[in-house]
N, C-alpha and C. Protein backbone atom coordinates (compact mmCIF):
# COMPACT_ATOMS: atom_id res chain seq x y z
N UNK A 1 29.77 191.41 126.01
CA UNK A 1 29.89 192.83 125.69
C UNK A 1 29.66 193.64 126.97
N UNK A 2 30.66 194.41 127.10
CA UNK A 2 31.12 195.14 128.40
C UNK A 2 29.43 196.83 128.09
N UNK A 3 29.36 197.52 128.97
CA UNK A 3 28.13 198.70 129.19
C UNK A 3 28.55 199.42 128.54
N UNK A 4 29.90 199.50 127.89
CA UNK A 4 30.78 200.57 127.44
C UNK A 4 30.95 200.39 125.83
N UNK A 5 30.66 199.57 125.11
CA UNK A 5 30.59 198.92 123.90
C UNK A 5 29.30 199.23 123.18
N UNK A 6 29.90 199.93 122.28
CA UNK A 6 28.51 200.26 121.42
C UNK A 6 28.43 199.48 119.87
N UNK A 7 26.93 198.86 119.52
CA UNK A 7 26.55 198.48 118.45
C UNK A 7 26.02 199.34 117.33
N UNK A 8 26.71 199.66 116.44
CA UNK A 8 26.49 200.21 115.54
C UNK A 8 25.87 200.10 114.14
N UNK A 9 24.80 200.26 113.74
CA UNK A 9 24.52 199.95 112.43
C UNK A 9 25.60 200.32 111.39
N UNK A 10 24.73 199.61 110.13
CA UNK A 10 25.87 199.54 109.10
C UNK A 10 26.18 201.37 108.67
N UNK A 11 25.08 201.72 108.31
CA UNK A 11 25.01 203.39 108.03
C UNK A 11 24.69 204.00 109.82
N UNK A 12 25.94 204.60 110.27
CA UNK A 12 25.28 205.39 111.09
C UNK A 12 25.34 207.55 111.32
N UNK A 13 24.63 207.51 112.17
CA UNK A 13 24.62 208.87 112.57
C UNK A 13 25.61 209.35 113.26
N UNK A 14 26.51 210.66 112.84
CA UNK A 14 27.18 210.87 113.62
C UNK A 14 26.73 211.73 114.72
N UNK A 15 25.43 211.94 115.02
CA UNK A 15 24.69 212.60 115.87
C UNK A 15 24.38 211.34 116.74
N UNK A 16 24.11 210.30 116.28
CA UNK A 16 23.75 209.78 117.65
C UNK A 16 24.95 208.59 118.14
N UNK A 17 25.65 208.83 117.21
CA UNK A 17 27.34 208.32 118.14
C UNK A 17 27.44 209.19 119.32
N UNK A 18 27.19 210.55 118.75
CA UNK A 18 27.73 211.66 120.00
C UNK A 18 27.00 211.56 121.28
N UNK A 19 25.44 211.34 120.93
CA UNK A 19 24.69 211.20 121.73
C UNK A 19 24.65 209.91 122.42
N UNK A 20 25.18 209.12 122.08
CA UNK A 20 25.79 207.63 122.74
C UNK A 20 26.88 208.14 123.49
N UNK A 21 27.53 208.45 122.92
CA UNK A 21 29.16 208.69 123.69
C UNK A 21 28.72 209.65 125.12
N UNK A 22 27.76 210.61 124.67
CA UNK A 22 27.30 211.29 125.48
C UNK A 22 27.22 210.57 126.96
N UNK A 23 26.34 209.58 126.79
CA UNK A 23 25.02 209.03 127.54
C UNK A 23 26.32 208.52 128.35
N UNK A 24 27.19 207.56 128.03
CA UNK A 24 27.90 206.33 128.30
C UNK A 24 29.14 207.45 129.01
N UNK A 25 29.85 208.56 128.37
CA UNK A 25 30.00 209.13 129.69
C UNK A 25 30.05 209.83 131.25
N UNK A 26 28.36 210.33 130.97
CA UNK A 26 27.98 210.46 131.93
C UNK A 26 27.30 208.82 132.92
N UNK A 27 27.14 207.97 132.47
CA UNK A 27 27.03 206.79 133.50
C UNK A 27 27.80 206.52 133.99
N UNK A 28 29.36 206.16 133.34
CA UNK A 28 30.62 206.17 133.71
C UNK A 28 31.05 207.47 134.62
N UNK A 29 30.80 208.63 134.60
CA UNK A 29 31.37 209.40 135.38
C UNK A 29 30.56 209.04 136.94
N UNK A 30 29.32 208.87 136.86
CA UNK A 30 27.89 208.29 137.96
C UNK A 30 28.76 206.82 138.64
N UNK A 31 28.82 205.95 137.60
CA UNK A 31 29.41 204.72 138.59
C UNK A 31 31.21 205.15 138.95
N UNK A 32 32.15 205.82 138.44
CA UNK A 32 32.92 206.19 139.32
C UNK A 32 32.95 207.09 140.58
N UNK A 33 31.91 208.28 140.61
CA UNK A 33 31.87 208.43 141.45
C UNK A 33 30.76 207.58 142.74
N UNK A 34 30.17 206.92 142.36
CA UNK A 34 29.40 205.55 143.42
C UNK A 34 30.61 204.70 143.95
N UNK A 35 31.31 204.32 142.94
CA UNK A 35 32.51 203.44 143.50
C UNK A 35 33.67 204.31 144.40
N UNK A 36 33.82 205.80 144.24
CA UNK A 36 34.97 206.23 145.17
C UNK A 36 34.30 206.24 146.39
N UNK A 37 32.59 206.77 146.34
CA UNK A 37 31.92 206.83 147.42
C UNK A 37 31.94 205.48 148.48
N UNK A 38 31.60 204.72 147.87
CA UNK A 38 32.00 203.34 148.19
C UNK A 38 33.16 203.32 149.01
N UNK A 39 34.22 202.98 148.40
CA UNK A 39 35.72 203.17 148.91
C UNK A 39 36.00 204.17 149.70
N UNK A 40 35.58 205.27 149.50
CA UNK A 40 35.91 206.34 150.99
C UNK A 40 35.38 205.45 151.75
N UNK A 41 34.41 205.04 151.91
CA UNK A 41 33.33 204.98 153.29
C UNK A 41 34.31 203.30 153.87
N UNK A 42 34.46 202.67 152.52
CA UNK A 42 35.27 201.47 153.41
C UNK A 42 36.62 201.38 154.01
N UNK A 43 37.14 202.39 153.41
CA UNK A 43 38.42 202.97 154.43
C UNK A 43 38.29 203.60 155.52
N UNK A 44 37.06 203.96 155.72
CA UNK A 44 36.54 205.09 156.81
C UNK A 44 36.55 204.12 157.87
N UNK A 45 35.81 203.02 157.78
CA UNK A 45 35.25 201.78 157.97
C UNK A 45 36.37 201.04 158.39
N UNK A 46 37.23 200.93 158.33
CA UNK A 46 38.51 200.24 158.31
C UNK A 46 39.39 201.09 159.24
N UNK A 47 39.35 201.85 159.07
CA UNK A 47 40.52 202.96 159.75
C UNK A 47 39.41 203.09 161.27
N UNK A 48 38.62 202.39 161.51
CA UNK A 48 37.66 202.47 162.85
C UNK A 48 37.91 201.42 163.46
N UNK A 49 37.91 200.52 162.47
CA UNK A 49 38.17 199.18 163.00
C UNK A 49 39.67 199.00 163.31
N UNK A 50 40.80 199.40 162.48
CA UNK A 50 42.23 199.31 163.35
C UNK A 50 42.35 200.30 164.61
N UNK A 51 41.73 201.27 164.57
CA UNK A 51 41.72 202.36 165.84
C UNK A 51 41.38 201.40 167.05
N UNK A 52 40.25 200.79 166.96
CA UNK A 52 39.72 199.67 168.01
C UNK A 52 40.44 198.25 168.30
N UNK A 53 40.74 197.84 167.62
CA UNK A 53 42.09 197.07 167.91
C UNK A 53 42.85 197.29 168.02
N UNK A 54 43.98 198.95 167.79
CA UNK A 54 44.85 198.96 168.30
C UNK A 54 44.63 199.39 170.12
N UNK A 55 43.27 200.34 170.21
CA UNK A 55 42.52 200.12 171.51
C UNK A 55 42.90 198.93 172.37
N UNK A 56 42.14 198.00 172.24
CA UNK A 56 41.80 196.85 172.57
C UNK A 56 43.25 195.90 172.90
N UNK A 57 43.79 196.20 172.18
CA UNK A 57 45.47 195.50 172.17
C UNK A 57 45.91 196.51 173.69
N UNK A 58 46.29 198.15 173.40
CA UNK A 58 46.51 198.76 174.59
C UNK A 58 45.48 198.33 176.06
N UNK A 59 44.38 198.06 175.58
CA UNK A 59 43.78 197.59 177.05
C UNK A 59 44.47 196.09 177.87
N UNK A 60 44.33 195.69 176.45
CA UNK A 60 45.20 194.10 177.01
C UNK A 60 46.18 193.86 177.62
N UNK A 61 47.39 195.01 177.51
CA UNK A 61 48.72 195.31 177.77
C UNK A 61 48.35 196.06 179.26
N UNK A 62 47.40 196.73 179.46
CA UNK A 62 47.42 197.36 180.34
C UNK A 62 46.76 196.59 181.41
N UNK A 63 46.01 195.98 181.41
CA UNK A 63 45.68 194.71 182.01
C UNK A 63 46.56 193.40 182.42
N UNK A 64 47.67 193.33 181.68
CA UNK A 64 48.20 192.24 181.59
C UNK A 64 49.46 192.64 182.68
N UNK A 65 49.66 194.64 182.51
CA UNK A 65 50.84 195.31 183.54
C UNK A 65 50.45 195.38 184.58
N UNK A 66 48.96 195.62 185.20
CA UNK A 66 48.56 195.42 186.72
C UNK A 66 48.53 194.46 187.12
């Protein structure tokens, strides 16, 4: 059973469905935005690291022309 799956008694409240539904969208809105945060930062992360190798490649070339 997935964080998102709710157990329900046999008689329930429709007050605290809401207040479930509540809860479980705001965590979900919390771990998507953790995960874009995430992902910005590893593209950030990435896009540093091809900048420097494409660097590093131009040094090589330029080294390799003298």
């Amino acid at each position: 059973m997935n964080n998102y799956q709710i157990n329900l008694p046999a008689k329930t409240n429709i007050e605290f469905i809401r207040d479930t539904l509540r809860s479980n969208k705001k965590n979900f809105k919390k771990e998507m935005q953790e995960f874009d945060t995430a992902r910005n930062e590893l593209l950030r992360k990435l896009e540093v690291l091809k900048k420097k190798e494409e660097l590093r490649q131009r040094t090589m070339l330029i080294s390799i022309n003298e």
